[in-house]
N, C-alpha and C. Protein backbone atom coordinates (compact mmCIF):
# COMPACT_ATOMS: atom_id res chain seq x y z
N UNK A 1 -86.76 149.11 -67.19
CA UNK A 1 -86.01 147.89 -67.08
C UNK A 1 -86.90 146.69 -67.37
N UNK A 2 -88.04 146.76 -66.86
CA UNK A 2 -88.99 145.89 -66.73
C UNK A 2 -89.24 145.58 -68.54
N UNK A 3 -89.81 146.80 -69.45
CA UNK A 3 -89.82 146.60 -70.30
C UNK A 3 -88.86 146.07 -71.37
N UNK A 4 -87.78 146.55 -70.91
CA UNK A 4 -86.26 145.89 -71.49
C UNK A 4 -86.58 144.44 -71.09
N UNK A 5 -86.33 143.79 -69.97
CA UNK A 5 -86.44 142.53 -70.02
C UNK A 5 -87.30 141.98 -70.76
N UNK A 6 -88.32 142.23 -70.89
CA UNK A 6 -90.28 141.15 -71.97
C UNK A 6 -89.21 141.51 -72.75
N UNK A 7 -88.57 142.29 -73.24
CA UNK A 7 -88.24 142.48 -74.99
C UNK A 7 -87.24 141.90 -75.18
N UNK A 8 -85.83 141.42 -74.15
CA UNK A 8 -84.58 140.89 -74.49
C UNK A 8 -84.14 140.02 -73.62
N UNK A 9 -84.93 140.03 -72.87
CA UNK A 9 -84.72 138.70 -71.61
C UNK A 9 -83.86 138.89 -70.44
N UNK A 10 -84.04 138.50 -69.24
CA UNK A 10 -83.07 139.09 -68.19
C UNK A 10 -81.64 139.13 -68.26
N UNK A 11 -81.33 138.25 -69.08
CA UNK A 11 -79.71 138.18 -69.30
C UNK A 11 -79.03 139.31 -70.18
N UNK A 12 -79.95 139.67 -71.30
CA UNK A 12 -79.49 140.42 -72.03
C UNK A 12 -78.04 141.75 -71.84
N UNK A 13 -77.22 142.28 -71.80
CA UNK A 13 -76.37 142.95 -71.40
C UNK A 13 -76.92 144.23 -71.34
N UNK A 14 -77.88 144.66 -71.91
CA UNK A 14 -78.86 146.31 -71.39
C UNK A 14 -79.34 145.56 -70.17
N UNK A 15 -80.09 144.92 -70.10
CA UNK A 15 -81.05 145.01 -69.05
C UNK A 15 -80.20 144.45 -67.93
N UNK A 16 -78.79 144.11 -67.95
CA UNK A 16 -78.21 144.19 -66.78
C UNK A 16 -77.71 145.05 -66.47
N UNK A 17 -77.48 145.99 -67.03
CA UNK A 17 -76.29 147.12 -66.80
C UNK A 17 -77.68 148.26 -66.65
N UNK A 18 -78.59 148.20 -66.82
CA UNK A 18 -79.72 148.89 -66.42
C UNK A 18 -80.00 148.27 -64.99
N UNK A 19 -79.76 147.01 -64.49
CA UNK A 19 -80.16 146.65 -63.42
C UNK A 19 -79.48 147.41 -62.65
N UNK A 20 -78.11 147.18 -63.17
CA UNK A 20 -76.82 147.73 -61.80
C UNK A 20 -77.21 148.91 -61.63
N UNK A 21 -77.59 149.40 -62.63
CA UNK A 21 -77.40 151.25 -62.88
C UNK A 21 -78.76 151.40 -61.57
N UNK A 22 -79.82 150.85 -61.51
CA UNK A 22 -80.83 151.09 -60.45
C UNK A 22 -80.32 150.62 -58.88
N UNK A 23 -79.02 149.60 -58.96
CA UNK A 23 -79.10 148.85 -57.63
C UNK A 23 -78.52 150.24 -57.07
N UNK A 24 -77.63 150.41 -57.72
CA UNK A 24 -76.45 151.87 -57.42
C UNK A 24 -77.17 152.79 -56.95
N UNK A 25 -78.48 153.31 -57.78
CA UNK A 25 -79.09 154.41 -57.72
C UNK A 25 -79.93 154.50 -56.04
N UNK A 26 -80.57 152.97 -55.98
CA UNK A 26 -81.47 153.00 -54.96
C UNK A 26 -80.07 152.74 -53.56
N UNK A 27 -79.32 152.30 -53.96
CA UNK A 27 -78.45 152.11 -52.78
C UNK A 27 -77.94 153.80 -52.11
N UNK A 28 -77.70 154.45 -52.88
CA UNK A 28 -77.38 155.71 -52.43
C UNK A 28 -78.61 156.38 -51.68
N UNK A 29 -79.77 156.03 -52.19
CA UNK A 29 -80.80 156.66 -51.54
C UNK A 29 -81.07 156.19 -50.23
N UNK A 30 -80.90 155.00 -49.97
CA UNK A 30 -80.70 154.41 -48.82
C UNK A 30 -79.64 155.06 -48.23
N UNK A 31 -78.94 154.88 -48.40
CA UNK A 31 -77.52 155.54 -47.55
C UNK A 31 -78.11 157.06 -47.17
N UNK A 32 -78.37 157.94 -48.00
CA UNK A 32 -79.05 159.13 -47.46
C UNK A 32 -80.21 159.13 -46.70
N UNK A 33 -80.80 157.98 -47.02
CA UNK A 33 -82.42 158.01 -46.46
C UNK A 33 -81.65 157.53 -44.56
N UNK A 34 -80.59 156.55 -44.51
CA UNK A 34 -80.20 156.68 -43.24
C UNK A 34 -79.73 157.08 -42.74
N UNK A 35 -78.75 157.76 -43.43
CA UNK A 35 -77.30 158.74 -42.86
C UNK A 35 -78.35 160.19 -41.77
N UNK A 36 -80.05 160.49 -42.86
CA UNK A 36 -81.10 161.40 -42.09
C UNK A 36 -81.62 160.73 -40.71
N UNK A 37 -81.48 159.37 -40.56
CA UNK A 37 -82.55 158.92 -39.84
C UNK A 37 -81.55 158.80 -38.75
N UNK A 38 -80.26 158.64 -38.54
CA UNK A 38 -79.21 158.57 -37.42
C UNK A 38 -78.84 160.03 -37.20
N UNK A 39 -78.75 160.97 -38.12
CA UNK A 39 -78.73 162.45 -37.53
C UNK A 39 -79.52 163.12 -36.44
């Protein structure tokens, strides 16, 4: 992502839809990483 942005700038429509695609990704891991820690 990081590299996408230097090359097309934060606005660009990849490097946002690459953003979301990570917020999504890390949000689920969270959710599992707590759903373990309240079990």
């Amino acid at each position: 992502m990081y590299n996408k942005a230097a090359k097309f700038g934060f606005t660009n429509d990849h490097v946002v839809q690459c953003s979301q695609e990570l917020d999504t990704l890390l949000n689920e891991y969270q959710d599992m990483f707590l759903f373990h820690e309240v079990v």
